[in-house]
PDB file of N, CA and C in Angstrom:
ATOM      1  N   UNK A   1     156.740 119.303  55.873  1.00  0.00           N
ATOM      2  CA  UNK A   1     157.263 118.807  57.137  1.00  0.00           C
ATOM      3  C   UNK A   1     156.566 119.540  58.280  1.00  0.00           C
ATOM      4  N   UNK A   2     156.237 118.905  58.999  1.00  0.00           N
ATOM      5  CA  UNK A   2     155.623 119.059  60.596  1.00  0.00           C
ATOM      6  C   UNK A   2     156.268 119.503  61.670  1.00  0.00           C
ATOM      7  N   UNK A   3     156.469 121.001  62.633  1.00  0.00           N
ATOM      8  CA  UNK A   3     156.693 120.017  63.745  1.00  0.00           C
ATOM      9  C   UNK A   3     156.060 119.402  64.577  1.00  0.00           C
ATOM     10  N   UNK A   4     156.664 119.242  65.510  1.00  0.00           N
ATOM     11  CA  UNK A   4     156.076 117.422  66.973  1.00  0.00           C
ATOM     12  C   UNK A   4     154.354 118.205  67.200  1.00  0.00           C
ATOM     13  N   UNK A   5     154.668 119.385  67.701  1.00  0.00           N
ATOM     14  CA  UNK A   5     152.969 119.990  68.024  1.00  0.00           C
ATOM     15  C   UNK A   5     151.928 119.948  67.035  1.00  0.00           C
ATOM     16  N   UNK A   6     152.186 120.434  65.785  1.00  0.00           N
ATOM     17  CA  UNK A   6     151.428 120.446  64.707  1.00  0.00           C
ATOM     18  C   UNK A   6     150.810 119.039  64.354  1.00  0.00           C
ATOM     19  N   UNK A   7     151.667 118.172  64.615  1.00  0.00           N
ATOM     20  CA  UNK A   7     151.917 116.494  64.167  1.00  0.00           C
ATOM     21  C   UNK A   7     150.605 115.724  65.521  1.00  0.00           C
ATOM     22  N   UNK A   8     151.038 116.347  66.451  1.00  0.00           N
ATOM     23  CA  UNK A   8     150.076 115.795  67.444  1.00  0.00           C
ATOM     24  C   UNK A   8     148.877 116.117  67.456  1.00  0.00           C
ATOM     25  N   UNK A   9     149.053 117.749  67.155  1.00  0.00           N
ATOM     26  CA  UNK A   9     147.150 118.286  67.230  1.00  0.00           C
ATOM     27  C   UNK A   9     146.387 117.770  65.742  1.00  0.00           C
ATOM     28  N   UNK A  10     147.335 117.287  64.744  1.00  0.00           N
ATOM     29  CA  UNK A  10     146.531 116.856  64.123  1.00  0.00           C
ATOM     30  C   UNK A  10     145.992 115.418  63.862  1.00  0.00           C
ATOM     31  N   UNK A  11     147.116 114.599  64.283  1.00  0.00           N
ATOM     32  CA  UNK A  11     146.472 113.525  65.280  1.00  0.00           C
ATOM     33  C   UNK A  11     145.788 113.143  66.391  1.00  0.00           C
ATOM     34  N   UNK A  12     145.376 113.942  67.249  1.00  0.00           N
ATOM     35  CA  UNK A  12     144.034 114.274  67.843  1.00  0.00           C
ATOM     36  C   UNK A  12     142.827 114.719  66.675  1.00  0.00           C
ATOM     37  N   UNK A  13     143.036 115.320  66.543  1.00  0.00           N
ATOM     38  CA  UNK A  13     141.952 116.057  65.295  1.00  0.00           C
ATOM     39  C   UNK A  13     141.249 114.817  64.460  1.00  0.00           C
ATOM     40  N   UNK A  14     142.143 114.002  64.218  1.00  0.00           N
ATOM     41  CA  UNK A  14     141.913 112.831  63.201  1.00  0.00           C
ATOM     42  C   UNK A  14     141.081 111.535  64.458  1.00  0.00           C
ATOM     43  N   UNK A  15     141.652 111.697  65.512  1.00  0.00           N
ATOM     44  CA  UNK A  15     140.954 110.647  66.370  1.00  0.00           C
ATOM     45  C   UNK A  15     139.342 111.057  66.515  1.00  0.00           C
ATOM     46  N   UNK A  16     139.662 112.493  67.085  1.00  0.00           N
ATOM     47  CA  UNK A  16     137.897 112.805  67.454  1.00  0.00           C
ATOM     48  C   UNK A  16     137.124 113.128  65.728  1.00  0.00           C
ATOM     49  N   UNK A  17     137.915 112.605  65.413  1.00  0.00           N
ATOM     50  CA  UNK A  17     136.403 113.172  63.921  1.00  0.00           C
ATOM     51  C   UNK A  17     136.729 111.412  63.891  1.00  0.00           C
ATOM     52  N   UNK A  18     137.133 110.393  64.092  1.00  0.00           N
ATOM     53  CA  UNK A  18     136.806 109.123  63.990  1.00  0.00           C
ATOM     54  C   UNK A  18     135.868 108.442  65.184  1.00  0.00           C
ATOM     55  N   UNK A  19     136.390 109.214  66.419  1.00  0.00           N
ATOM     56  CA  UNK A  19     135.468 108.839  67.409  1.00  0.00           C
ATOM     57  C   UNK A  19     135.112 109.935  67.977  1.00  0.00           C
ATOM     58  N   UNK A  20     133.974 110.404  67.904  1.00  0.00           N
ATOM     59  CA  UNK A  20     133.192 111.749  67.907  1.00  0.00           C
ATOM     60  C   UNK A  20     132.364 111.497  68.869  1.00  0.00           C
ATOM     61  N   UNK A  21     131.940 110.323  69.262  1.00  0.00           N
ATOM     62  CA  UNK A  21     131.159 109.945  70.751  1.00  0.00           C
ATOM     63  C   UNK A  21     132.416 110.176  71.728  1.00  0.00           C
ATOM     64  N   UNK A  22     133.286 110.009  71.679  1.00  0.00           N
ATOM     65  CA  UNK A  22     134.269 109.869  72.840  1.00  0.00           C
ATOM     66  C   UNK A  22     134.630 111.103  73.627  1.00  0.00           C
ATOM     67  N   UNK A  23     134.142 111.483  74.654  1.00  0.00           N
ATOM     68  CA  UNK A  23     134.452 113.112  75.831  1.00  0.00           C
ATOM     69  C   UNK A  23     136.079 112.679  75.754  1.00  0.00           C
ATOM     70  N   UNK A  24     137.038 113.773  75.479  1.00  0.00           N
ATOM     71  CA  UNK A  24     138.303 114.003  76.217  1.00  0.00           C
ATOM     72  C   UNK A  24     138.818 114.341  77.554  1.00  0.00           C
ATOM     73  N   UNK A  25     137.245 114.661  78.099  1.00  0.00           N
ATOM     74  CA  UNK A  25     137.576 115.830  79.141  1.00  0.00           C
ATOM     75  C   UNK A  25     136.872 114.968  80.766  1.00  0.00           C
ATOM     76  N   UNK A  26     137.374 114.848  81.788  1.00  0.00           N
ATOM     77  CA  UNK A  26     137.169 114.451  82.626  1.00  0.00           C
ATOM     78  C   UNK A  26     136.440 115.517  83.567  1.00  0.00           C
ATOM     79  N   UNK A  27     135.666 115.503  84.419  1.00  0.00           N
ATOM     80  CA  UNK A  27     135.045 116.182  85.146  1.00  0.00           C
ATOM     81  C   UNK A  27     134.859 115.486  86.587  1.00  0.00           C
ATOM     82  N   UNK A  28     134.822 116.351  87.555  1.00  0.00           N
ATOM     83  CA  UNK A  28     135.237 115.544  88.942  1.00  0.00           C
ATOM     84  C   UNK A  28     134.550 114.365  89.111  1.00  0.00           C
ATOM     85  N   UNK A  29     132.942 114.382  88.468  1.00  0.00           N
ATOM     86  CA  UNK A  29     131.970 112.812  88.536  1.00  0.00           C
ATOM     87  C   UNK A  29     133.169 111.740  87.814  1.00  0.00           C
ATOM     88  N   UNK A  30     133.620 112.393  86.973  1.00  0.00           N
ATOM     89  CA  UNK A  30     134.141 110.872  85.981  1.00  0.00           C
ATOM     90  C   UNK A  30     135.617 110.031  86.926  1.00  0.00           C
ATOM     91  N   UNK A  31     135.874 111.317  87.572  1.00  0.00           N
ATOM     92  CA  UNK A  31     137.047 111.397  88.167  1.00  0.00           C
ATOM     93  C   UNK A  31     136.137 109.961  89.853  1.00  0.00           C
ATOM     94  N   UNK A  32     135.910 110.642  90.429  1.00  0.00           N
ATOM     95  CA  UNK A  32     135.527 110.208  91.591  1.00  0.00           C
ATOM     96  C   UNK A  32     134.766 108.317  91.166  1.00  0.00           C
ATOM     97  N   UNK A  33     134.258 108.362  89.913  1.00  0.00           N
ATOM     98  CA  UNK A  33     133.681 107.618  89.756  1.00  0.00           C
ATOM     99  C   UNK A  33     134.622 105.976  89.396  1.00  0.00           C
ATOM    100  N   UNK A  34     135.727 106.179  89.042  1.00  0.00           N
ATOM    101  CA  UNK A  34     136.620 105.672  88.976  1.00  0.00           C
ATOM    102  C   UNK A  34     137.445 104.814  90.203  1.00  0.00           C
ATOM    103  N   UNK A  35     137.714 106.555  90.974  1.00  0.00           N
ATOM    104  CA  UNK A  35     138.418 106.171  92.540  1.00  0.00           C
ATOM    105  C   UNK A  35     137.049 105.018  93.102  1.00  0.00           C
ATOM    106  N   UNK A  36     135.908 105.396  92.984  1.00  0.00           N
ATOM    107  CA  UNK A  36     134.950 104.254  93.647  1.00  0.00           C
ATOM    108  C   UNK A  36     134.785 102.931  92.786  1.00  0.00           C
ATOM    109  N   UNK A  37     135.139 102.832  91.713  1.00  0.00           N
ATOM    110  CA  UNK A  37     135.280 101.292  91.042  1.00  0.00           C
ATOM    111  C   UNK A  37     136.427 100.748  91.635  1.00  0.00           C
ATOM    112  N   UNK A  38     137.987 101.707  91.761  1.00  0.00           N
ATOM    113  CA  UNK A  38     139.097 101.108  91.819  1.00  0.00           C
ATOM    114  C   UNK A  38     139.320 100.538  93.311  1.00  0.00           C
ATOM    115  N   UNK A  39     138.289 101.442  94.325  1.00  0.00           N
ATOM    116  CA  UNK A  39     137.836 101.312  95.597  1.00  0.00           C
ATOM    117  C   UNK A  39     137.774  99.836  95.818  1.00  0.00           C
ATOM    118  N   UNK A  40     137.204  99.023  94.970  1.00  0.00           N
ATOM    119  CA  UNK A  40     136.544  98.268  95.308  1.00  0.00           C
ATOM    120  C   UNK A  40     137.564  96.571  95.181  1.00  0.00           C
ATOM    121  N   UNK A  41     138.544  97.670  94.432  1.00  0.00           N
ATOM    122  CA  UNK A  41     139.476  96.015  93.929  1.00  0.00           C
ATOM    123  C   UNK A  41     139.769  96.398  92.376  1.00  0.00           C
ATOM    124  N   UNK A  42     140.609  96.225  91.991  1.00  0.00           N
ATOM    125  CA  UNK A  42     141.121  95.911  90.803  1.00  0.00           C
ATOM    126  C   UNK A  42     140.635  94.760  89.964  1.00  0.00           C
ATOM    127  N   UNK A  43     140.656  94.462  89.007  1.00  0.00           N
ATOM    128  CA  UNK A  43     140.478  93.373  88.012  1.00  0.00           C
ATOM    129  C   UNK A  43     140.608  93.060  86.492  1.00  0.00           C
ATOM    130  N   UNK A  44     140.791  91.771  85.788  1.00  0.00           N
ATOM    131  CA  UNK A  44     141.096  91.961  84.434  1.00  0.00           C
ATOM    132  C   UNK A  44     139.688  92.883  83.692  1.00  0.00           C
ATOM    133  N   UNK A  45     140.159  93.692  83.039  1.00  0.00           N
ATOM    134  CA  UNK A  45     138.323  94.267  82.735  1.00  0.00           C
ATOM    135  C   UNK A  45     138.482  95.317  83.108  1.00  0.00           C
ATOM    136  N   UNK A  46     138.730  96.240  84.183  1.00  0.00           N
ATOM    137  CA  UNK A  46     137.734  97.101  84.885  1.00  0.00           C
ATOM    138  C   UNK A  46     138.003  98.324  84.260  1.00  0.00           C
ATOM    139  N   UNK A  47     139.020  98.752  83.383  1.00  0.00           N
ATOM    140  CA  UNK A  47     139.443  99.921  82.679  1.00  0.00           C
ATOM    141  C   UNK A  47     138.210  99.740  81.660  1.00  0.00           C
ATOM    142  N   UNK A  48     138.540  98.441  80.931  1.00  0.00           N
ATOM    143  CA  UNK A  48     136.930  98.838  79.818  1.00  0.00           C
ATOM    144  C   UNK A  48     135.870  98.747  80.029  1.00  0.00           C
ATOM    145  N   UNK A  49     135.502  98.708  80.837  1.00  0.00           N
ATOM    146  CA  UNK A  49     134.015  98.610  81.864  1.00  0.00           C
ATOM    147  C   UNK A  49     133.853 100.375  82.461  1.00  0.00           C
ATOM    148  N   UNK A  50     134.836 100.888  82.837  1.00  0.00           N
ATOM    149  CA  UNK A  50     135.238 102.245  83.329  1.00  0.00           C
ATOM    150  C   UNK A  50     134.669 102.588  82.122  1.00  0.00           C
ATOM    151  N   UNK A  51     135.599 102.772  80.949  1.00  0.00           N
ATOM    152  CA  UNK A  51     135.641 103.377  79.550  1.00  0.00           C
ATOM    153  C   UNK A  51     134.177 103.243  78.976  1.00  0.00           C
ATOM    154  N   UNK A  52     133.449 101.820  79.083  1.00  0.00           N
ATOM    155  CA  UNK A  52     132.566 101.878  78.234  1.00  0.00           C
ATOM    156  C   UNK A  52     131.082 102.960  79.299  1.00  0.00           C
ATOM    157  N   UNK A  53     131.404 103.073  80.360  1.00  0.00           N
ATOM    158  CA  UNK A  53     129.930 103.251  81.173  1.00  0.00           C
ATOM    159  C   UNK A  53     130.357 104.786  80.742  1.00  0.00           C
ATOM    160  N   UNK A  54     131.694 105.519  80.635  1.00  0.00           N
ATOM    161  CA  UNK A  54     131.817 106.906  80.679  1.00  0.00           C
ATOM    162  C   UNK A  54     131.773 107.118  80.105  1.00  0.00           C
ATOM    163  N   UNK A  55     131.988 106.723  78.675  1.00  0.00           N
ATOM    164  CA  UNK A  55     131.822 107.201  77.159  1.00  0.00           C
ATOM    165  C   UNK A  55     133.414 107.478  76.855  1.00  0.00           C
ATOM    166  N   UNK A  56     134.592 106.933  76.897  1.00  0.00           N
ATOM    167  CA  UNK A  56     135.664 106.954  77.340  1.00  0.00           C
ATOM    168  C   UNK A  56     136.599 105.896  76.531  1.00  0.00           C
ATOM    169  N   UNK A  57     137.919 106.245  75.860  1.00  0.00           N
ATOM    170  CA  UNK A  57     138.440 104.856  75.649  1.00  0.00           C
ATOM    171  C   UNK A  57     139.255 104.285  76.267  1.00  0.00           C
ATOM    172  N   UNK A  58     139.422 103.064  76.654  1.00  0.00           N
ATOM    173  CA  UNK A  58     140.337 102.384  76.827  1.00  0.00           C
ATOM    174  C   UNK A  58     141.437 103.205  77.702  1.00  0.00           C
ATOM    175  N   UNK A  59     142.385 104.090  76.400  1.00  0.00           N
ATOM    176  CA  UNK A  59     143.899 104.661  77.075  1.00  0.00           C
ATOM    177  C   UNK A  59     143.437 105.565  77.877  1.00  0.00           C
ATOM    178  N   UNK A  60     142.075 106.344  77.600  1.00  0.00           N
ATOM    179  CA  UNK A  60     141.909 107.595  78.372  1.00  0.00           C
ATOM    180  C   UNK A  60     142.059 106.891  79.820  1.00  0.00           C
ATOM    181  N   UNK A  61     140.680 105.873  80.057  1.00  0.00           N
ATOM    182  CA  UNK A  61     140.864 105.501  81.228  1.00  0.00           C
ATOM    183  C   UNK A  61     142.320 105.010  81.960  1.00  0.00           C
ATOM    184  N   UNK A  62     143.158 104.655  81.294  1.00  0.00           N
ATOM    185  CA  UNK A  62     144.242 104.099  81.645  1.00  0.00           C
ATOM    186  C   UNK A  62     145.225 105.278  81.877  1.00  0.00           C
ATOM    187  N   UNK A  63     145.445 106.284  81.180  1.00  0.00           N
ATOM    188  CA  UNK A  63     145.955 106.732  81.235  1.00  0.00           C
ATOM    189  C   UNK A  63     145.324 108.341  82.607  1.00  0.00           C
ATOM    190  N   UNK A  64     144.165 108.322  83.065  1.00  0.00           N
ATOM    191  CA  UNK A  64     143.564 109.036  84.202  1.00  0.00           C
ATOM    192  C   UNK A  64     143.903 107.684  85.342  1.00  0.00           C
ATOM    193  N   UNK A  65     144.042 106.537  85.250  1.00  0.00           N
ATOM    194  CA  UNK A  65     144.569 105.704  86.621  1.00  0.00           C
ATOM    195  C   UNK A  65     145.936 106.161  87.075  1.00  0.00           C
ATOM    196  N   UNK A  66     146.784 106.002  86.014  1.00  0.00           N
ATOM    197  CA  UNK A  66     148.104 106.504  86.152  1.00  0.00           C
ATOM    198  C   UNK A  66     147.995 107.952  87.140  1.00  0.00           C
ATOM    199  N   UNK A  67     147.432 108.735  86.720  1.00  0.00           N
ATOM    200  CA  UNK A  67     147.200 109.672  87.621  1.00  0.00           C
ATOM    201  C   UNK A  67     146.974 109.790  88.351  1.00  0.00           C
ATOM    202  N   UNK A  68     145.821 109.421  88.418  1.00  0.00           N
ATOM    203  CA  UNK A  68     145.383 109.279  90.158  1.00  0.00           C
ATOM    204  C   UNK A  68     146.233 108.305  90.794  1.00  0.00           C
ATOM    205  N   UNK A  69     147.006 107.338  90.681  1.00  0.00           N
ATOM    206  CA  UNK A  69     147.664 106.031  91.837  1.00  0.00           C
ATOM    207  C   UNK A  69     149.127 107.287  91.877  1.00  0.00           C
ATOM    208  N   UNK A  70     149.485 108.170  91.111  1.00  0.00           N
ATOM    209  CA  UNK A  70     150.666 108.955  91.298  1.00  0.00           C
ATOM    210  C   UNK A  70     150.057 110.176  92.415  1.00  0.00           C
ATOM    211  N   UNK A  71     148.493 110.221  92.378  1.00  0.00           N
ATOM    212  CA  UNK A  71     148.158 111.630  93.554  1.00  0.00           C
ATOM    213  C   UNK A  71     147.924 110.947  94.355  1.00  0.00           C
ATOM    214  N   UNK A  72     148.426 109.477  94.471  1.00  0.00           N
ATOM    215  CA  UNK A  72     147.702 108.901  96.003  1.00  0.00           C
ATOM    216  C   UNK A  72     146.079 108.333  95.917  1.00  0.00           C
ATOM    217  N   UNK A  73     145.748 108.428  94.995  1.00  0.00           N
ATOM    218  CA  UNK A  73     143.909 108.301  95.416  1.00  0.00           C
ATOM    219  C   UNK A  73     143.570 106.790  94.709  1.00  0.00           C
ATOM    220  N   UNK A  74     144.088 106.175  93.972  1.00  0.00           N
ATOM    221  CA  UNK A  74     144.218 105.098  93.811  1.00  0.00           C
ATOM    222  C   UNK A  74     145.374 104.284  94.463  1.00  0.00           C
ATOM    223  N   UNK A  75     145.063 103.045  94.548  1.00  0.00           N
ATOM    224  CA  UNK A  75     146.651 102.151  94.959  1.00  0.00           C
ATOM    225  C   UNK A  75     146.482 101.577  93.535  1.00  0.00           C
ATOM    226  N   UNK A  76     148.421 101.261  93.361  1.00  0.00           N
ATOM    227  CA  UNK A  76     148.646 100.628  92.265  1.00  0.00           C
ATOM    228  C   UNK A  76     148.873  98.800  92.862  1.00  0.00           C
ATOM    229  N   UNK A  77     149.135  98.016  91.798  1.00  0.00           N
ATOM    230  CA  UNK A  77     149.100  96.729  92.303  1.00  0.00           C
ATOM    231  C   UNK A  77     150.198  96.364  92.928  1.00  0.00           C
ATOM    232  N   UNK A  78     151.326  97.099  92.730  1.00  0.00           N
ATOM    233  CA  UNK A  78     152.624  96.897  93.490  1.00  0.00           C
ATOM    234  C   UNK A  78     152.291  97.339  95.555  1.00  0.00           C
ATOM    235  N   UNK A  79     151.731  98.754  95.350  1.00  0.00           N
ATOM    236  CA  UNK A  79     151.390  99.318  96.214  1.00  0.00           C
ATOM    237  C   UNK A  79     150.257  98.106  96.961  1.00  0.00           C
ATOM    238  N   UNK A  80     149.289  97.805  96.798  1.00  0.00           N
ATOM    239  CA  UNK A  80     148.326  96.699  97.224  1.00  0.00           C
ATOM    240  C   UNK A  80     149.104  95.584  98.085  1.00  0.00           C
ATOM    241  N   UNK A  81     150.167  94.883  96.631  1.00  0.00           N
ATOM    242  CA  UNK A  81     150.716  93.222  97.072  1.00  0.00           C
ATOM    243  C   UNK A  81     152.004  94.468  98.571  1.00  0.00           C
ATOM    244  N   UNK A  82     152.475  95.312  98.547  1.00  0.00           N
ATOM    245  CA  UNK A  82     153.350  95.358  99.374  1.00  0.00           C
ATOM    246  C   UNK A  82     152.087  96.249 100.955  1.00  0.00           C
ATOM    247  N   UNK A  83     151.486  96.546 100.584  1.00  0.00           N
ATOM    248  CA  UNK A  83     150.666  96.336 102.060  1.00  0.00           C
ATOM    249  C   UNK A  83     150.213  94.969 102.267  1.00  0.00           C
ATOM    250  N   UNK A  84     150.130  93.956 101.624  1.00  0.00           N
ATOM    251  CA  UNK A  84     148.915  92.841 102.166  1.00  0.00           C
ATOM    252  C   UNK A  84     150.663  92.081 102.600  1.00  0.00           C
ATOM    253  N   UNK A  85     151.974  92.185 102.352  1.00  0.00           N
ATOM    254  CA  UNK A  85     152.845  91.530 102.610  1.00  0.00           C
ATOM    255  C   UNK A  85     152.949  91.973 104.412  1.00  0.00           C
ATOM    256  N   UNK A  86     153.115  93.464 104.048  1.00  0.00           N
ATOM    257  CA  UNK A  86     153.084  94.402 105.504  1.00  0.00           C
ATOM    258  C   UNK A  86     152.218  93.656 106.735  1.00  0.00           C
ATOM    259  N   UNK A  87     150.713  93.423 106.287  1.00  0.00           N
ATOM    260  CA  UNK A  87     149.767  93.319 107.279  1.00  0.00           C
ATOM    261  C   UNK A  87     150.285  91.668 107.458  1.00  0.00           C
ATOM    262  N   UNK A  88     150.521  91.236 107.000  1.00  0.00           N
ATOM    263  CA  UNK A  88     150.955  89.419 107.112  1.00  0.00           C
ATOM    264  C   UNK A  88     151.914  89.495 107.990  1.00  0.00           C
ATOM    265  N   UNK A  89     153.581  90.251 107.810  1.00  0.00           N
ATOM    266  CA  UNK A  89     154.564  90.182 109.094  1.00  0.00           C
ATOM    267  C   UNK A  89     154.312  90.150 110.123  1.00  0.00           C
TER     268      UNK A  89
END
């Protein structure tokens, strides 16, 4: 029997020896590089387009948006549709 920590680091362990191309680790380029895609507009796609140019999967990217739209440096889509309602009144 496991506990929760042991259980997790070795499910990490098991991901990167399956995907061994994939960086875990973000660095301010990967970071910034993002805020300037998300800059630009949102769209269906743009997380795996993110993921594939950074060497990155999928959740990583998804899960570094979450972050950043919670520090402010992204807008989320709620955040977007309730300014474009704002600028219309």
């Amino acid at each position: 029997m496991m506990c929760w920590n042991d259980a997790r680091k070795t499910l990490y362990e098991m991901i990167g020896t399956l995907d061994e191309d994939t960086r875990t680790t973000w660095t301010k380029a990967d970071e910034q590089f993002v805020i300037n895609h998300y800059a630009n507009g949102s769209y269906y796609g743009i997380n795996t387009e993110i993921a594939d140019q950074l060497g990155k999967t999928y959740t990583q990217v998804k899960s570094k948006v979450r972050q950043l739209q919670k520090k402010g440096l992204i807008l989320s889509q709620i955040q977007l549709s309730n300014g474009s309602k704002q600028l219309v009144e």
